[in-house]
N, C-alpha and C. Protein backbone atom coordinates (compact mmCIF):
# COMPACT_ATOMS: atom_id res chain seq x y z
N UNK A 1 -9.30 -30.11 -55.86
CA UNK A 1 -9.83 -28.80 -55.62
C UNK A 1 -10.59 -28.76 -54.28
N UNK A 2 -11.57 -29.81 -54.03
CA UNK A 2 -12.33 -30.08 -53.14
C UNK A 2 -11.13 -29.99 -51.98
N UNK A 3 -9.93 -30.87 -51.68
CA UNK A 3 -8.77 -30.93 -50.78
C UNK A 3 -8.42 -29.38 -49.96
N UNK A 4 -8.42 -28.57 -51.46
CA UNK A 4 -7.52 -27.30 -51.02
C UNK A 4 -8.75 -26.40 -50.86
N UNK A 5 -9.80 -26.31 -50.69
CA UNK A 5 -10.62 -25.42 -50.44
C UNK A 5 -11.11 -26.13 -48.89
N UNK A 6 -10.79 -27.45 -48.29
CA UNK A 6 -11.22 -27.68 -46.74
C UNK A 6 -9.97 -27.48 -46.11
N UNK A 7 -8.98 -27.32 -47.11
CA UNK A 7 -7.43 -27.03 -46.17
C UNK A 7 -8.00 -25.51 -45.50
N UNK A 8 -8.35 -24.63 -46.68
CA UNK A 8 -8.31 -23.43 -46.09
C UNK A 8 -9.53 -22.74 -45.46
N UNK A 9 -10.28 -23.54 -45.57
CA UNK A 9 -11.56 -23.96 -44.25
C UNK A 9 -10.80 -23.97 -42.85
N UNK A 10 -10.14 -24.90 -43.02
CA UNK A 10 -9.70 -25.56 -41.71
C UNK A 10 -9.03 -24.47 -41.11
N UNK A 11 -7.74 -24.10 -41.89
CA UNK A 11 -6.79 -23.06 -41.76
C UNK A 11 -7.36 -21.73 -41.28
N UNK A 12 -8.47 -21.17 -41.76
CA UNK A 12 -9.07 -19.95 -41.37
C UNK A 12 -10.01 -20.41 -39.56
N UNK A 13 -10.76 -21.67 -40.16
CA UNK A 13 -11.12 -21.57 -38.54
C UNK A 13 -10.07 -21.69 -37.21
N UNK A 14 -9.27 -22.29 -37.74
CA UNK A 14 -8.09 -22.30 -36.38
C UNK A 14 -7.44 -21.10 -36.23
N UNK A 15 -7.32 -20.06 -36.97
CA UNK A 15 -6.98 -18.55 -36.83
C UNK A 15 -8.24 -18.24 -36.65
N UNK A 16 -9.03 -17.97 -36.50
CA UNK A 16 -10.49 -17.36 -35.34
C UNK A 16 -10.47 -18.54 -34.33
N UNK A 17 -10.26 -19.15 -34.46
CA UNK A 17 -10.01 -20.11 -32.74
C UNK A 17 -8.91 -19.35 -32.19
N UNK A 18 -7.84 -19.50 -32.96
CA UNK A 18 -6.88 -19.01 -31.75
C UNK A 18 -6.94 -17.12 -31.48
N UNK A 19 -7.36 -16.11 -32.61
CA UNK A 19 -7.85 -15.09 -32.11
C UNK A 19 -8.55 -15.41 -31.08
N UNK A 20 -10.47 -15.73 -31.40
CA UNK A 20 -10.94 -15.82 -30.20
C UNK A 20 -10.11 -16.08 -28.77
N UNK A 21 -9.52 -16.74 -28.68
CA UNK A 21 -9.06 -17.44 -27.05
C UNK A 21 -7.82 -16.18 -27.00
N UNK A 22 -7.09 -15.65 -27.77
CA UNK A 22 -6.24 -14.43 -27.23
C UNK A 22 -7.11 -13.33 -26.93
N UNK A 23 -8.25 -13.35 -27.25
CA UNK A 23 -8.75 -12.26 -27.15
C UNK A 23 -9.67 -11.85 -25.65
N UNK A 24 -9.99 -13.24 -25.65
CA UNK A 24 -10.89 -14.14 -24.23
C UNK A 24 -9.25 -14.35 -23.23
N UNK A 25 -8.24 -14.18 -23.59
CA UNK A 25 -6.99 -14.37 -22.53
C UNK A 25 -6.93 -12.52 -21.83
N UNK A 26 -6.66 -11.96 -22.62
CA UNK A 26 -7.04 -10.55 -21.97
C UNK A 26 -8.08 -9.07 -22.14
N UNK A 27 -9.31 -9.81 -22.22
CA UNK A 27 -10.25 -9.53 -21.93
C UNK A 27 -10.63 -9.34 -20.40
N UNK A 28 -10.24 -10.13 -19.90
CA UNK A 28 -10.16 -10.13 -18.54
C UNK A 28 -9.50 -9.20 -17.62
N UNK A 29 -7.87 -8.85 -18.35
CA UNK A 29 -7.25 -7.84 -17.33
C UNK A 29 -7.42 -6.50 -17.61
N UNK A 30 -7.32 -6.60 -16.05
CA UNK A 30 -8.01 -5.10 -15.55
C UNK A 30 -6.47 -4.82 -15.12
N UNK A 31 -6.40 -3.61 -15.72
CA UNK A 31 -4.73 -2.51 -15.86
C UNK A 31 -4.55 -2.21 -14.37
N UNK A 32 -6.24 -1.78 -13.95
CA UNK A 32 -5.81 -1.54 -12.50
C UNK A 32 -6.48 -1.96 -11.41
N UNK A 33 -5.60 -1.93 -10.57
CA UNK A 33 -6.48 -2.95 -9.30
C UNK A 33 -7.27 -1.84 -8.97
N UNK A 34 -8.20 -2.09 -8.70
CA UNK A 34 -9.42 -1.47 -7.68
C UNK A 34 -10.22 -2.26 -7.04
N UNK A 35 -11.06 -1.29 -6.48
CA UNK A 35 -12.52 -2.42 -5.16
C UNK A 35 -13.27 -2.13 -5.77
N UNK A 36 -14.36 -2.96 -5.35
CA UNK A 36 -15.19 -3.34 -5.98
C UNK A 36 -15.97 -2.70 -6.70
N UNK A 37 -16.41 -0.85 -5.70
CA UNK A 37 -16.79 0.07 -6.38
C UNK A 37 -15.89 1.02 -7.31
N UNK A 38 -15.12 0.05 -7.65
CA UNK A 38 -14.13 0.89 -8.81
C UNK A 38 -13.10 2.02 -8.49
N UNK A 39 -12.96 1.97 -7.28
CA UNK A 39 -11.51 3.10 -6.90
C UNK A 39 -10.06 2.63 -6.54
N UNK A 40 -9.16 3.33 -7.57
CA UNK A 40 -8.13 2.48 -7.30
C UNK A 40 -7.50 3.02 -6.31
N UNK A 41 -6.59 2.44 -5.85
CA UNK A 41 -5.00 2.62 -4.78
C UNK A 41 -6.39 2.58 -3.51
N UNK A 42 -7.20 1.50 -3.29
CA UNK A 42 -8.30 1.54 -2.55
C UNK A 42 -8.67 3.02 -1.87
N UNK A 43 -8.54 3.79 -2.51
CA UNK A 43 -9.42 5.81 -1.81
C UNK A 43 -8.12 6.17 -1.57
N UNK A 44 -6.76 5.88 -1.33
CA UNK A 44 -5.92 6.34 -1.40
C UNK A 44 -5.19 7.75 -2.62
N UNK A 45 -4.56 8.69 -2.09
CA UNK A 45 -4.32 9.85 -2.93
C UNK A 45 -2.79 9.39 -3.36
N UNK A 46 -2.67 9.12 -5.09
CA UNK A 46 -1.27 8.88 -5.35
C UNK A 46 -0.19 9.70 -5.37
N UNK A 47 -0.89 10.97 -5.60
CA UNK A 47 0.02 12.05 -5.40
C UNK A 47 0.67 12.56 -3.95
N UNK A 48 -0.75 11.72 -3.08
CA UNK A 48 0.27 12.16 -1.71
C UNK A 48 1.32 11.49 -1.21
N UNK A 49 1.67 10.29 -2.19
CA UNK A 49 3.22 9.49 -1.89
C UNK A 49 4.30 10.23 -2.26
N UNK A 50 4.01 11.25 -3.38
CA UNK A 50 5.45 12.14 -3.67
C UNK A 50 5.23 13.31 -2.86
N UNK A 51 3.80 13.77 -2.74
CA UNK A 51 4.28 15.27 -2.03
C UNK A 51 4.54 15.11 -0.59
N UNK A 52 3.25 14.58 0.26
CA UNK A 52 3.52 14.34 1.39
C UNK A 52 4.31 13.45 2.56
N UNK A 53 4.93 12.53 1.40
CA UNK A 53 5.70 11.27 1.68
C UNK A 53 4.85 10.38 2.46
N UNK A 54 3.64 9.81 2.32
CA UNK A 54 2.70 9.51 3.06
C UNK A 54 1.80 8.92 2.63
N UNK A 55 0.70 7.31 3.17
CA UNK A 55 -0.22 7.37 2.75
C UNK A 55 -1.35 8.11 3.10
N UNK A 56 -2.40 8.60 2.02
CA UNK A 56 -3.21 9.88 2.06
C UNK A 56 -4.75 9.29 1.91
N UNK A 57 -5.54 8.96 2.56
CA UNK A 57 -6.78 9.14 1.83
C UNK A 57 -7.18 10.05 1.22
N UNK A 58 -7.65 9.49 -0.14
CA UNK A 58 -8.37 10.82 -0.56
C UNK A 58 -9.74 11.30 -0.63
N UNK A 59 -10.62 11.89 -0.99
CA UNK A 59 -12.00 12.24 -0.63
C UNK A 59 -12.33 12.50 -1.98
N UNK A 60 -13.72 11.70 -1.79
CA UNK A 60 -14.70 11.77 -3.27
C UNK A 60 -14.97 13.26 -3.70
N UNK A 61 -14.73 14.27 -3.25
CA UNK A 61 -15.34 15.39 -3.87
C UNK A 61 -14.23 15.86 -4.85
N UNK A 62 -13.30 14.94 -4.54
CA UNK A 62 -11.62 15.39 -5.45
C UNK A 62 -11.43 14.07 -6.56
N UNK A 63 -12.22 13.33 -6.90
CA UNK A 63 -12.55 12.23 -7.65
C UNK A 63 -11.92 12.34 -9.50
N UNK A 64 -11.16 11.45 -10.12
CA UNK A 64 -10.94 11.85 -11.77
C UNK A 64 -11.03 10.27 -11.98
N UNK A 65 -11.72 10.07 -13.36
CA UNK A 65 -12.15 8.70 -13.99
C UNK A 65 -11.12 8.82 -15.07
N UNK A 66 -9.92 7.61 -14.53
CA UNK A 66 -9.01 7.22 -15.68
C UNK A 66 -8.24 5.97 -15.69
N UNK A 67 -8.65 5.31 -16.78
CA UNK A 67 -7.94 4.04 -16.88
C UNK A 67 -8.88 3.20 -16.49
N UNK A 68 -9.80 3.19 -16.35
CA UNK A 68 -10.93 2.22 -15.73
C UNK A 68 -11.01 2.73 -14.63
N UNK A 69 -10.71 3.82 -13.75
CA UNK A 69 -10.69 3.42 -12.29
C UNK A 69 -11.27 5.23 -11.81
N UNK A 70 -11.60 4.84 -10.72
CA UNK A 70 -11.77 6.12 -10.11
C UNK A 70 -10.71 6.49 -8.79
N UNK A 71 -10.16 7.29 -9.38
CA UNK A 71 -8.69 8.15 -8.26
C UNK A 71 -9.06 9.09 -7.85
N UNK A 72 -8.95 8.81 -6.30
CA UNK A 72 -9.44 9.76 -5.37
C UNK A 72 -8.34 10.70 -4.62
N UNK A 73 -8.61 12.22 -4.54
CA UNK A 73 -7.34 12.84 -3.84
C UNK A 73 -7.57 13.84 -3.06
N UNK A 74 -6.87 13.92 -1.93
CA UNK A 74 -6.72 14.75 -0.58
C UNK A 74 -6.92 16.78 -0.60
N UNK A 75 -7.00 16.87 -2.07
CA UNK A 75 -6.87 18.36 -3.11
C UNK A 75 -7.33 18.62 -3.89
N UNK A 76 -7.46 19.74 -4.56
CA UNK A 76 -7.72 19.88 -5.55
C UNK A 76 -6.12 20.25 -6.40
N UNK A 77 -5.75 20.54 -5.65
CA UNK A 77 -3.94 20.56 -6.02
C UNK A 77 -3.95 19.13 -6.67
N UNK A 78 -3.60 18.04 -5.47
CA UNK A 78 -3.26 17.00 -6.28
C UNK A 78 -3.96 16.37 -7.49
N UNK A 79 -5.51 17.01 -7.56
CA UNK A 79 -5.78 16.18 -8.49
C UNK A 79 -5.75 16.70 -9.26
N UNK A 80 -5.16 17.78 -9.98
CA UNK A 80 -4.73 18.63 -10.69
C UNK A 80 -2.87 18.19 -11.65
N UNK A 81 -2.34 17.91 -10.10
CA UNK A 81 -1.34 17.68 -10.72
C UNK A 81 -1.44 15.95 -11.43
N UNK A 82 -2.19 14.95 -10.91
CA UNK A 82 -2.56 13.72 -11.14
C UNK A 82 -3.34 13.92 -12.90
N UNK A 83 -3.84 15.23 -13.03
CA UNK A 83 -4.37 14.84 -14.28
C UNK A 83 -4.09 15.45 -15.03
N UNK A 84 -2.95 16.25 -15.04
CA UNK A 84 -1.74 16.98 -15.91
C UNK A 84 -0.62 15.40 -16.22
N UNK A 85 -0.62 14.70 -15.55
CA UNK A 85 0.47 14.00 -16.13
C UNK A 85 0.27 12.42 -14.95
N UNK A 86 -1.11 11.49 -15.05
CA UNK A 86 -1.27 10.62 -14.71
C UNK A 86 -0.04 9.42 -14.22
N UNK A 87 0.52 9.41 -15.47
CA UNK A 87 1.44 8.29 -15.23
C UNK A 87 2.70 8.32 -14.50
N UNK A 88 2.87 9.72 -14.00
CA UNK A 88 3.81 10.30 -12.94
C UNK A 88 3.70 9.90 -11.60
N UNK A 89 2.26 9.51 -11.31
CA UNK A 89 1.79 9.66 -10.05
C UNK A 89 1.22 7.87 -10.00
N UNK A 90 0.61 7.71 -10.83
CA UNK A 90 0.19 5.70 -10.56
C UNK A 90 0.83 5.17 -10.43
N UNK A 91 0.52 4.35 -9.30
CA UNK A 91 1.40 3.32 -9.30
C UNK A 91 1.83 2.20 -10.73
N UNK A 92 3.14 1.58 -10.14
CA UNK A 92 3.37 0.74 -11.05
C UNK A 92 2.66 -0.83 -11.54
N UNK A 93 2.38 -1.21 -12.40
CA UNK A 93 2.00 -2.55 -12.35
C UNK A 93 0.36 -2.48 -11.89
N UNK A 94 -0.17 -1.16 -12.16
CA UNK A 94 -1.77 -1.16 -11.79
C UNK A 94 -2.02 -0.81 -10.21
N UNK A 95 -0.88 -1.01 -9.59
CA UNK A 95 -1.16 -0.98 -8.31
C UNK A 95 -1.23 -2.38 -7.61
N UNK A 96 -0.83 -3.15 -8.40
CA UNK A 96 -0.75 -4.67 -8.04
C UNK A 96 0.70 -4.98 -7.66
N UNK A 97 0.29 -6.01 -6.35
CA UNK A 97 1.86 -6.36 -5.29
C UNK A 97 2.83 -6.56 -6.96
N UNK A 98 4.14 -4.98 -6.26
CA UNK A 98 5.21 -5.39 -6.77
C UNK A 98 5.78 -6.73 -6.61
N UNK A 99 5.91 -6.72 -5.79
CA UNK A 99 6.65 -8.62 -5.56
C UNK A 99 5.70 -9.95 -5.97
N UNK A 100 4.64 -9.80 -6.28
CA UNK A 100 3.83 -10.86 -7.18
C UNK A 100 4.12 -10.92 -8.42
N UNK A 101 3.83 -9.49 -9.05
CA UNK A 101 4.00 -9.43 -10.20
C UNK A 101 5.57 -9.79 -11.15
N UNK A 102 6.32 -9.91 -9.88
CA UNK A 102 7.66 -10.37 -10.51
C UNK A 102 7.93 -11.63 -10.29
N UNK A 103 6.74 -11.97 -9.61
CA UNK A 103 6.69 -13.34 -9.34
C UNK A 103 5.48 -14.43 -10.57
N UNK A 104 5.18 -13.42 -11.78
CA UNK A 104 4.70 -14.06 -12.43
C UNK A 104 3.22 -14.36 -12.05
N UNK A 105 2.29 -13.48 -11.67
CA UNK A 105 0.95 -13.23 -11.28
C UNK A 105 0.54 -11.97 -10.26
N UNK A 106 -0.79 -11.86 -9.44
CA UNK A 106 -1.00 -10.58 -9.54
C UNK A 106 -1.99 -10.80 -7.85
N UNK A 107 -1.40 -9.60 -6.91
CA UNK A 107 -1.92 -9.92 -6.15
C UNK A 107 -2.31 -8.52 -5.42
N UNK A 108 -3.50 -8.01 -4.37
CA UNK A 108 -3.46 -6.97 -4.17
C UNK A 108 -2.33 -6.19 -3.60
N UNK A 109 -2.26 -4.86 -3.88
CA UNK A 109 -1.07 -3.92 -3.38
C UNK A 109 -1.90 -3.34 -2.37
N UNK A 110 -1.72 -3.55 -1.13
CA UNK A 110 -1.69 -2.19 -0.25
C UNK A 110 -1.11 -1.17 -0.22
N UNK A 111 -1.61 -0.55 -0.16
CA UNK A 111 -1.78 1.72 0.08
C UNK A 111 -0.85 1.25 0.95
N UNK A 112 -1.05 0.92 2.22
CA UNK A 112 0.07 1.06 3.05
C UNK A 112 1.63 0.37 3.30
N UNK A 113 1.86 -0.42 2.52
CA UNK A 113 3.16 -1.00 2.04
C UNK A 113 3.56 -0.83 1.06
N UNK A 114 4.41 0.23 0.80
CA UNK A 114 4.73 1.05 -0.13
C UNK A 114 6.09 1.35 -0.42
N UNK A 115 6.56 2.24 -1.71
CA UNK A 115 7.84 2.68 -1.82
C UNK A 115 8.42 3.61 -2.88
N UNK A 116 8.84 4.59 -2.98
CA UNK A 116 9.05 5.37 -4.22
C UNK A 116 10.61 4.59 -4.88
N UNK A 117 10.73 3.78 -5.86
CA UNK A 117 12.22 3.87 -6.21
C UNK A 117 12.35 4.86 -7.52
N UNK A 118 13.06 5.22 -7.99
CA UNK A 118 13.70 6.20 -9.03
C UNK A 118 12.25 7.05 -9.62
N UNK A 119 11.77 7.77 -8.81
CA UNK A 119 10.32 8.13 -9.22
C UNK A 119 8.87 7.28 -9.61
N UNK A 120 9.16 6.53 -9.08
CA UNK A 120 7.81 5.50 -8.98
C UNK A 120 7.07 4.93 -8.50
N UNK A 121 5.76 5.30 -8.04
CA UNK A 121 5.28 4.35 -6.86
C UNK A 121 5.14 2.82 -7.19
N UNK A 122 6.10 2.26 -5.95
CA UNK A 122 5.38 0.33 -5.86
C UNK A 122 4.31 0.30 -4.55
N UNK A 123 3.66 -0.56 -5.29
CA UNK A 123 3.06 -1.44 -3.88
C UNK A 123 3.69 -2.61 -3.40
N UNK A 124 2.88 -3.28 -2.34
CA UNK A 124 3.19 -4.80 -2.10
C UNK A 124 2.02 -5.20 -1.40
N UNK A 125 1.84 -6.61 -1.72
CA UNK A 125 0.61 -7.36 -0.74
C UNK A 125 0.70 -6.52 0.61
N UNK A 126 1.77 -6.93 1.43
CA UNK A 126 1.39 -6.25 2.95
C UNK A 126 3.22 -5.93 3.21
N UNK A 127 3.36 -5.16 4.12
CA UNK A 127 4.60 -5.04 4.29
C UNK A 127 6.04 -5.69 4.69
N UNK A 128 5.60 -7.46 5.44
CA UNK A 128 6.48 -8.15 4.95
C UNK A 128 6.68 -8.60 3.73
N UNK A 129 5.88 -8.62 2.65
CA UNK A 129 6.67 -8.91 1.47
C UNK A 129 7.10 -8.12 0.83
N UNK A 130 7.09 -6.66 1.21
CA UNK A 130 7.38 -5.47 1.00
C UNK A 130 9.01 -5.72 1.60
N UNK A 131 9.26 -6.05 2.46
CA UNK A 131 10.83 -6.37 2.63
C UNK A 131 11.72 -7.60 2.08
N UNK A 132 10.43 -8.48 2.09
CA UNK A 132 10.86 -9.45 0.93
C UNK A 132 11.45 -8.95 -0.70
N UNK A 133 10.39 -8.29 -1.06
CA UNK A 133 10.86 -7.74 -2.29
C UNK A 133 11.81 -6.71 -2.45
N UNK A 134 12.02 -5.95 -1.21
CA UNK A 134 13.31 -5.35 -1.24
C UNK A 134 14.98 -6.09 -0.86
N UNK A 135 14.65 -7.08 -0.57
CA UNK A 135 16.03 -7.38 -1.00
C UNK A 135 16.60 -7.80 -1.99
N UNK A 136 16.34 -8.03 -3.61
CA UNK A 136 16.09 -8.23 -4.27
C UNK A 136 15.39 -6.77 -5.71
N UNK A 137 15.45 -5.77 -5.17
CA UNK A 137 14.15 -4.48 -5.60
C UNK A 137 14.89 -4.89 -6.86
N UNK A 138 15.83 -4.53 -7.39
CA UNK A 138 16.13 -4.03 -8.82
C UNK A 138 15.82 -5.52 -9.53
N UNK A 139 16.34 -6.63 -9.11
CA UNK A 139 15.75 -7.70 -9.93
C UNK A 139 14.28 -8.10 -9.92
N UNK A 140 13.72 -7.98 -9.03
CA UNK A 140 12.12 -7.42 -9.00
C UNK A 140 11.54 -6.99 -9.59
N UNK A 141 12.12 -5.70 -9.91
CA UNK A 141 11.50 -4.20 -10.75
C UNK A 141 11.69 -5.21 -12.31
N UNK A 142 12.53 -5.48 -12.66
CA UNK A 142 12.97 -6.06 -13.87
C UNK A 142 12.26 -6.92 -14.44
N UNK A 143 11.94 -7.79 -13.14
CA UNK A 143 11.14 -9.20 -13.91
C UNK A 143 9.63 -8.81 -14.06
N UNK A 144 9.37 -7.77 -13.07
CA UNK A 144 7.92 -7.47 -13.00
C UNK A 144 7.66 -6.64 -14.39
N UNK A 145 8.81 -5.60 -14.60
CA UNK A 145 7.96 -5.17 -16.00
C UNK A 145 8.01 -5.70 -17.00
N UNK A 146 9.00 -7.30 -17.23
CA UNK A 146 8.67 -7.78 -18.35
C UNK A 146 7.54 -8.64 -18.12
N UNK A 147 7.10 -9.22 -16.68
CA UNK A 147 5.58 -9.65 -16.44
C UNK A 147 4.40 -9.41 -16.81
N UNK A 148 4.84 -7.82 -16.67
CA UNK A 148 3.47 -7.00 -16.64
C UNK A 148 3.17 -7.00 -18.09
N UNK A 149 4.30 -6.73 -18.91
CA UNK A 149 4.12 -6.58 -20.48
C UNK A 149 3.47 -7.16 -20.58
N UNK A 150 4.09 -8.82 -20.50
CA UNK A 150 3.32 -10.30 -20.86
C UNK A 150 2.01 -10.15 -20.28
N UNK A 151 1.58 -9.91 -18.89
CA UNK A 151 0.03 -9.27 -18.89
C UNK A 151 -1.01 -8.80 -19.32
N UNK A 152 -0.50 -7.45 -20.15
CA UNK A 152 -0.84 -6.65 -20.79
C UNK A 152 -1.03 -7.22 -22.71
N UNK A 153 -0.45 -8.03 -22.74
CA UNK A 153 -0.41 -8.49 -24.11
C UNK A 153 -0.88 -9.63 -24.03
N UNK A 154 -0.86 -11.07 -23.05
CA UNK A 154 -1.34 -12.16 -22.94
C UNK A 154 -2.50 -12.56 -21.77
N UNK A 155 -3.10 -11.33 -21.44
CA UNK A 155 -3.68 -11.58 -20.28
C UNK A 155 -3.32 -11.60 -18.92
N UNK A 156 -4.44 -11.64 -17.90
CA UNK A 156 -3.94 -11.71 -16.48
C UNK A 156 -3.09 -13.18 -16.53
N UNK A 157 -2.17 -13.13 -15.31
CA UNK A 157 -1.17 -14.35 -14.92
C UNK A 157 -0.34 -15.11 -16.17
N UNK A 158 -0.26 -14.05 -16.98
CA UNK A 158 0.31 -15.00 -17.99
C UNK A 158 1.84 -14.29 -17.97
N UNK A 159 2.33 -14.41 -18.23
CA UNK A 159 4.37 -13.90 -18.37
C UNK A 159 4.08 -13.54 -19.74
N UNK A 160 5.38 -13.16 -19.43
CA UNK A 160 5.79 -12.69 -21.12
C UNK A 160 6.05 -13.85 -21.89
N UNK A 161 5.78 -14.08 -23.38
CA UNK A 161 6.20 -15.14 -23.76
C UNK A 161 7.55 -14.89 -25.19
């Protein structure tokens, strides 16, 4: 009796061990990149990649708190249309280099190395790997969102498992 009541001692603490440490694995990630004072696409306006084809700064008086982050925009238009339907307009992958993230970790995206494919904004670290990752885009795009999943479910830098 004594046996089977430290089995399931044992058994229960190693399921709160291994909760704890999944839980301490993404606890950590942050969905979206931002600086330090918390604005993502660094003050950049996401909406001005579809309307204006352009990167846009945007200005704090046009400011919306979502997702952890503060998104800044060039309008009151855009930030209008940004908060009618958010996920139209963010970037992909948090805003973190497309081409890292398909590379199985996470690196900043610059505002200014950029790209719309099939309605979506990417980033990239800087704009040569921005051509790096375009030769390659669709297998890119692919590996990165099963990355990101694994991210999102196992923490920062972790893959999908």
């Amino acid at each position: 009796m004594r046996i089977k009541s430290l089995t399931i001692i044992a058994i229960l603490i190693s399921i709160g061990a291994l909760a704890a440490a999944c839980s301490r694995a993404t606890e950590n990630f942050d969905q979206v990149n931002k600086t330090a004072d918390g604005k993502a696409l660094s003050g950049y306006d996401p909406v001005a990649y579809f309307s204006a084809e352009k990167p846009t700064k945007g200005d704090a008086q046009y400011a919306y708190s979502w997702n952890g982050a503060s998104w800044l925009f060039s309008s009151a238009e855009n930030l209008e249309k940004f908060r009618s339907n958010p996920e139209a307009y963010a970037p992909q992958f948090g805003g973190y280099c497309a081409y890292a993230v398909s590379e199985g970790h996470t690196a900043n995206g610059d505002p200014e190395a950029w790209k719309i494919v099939d309605g979506k904004l990417y980033l990239n670290y800087n704009k040569e790997i921005k051509q790096k990752w375009e030769e390659n885009q669709t297998e890119r795009i692919e590996k990165g969102v099963t990355n990101w999943e694994g991210f999102k479910k196992n923490g920062l830098d972790q893959k999908a498992k």
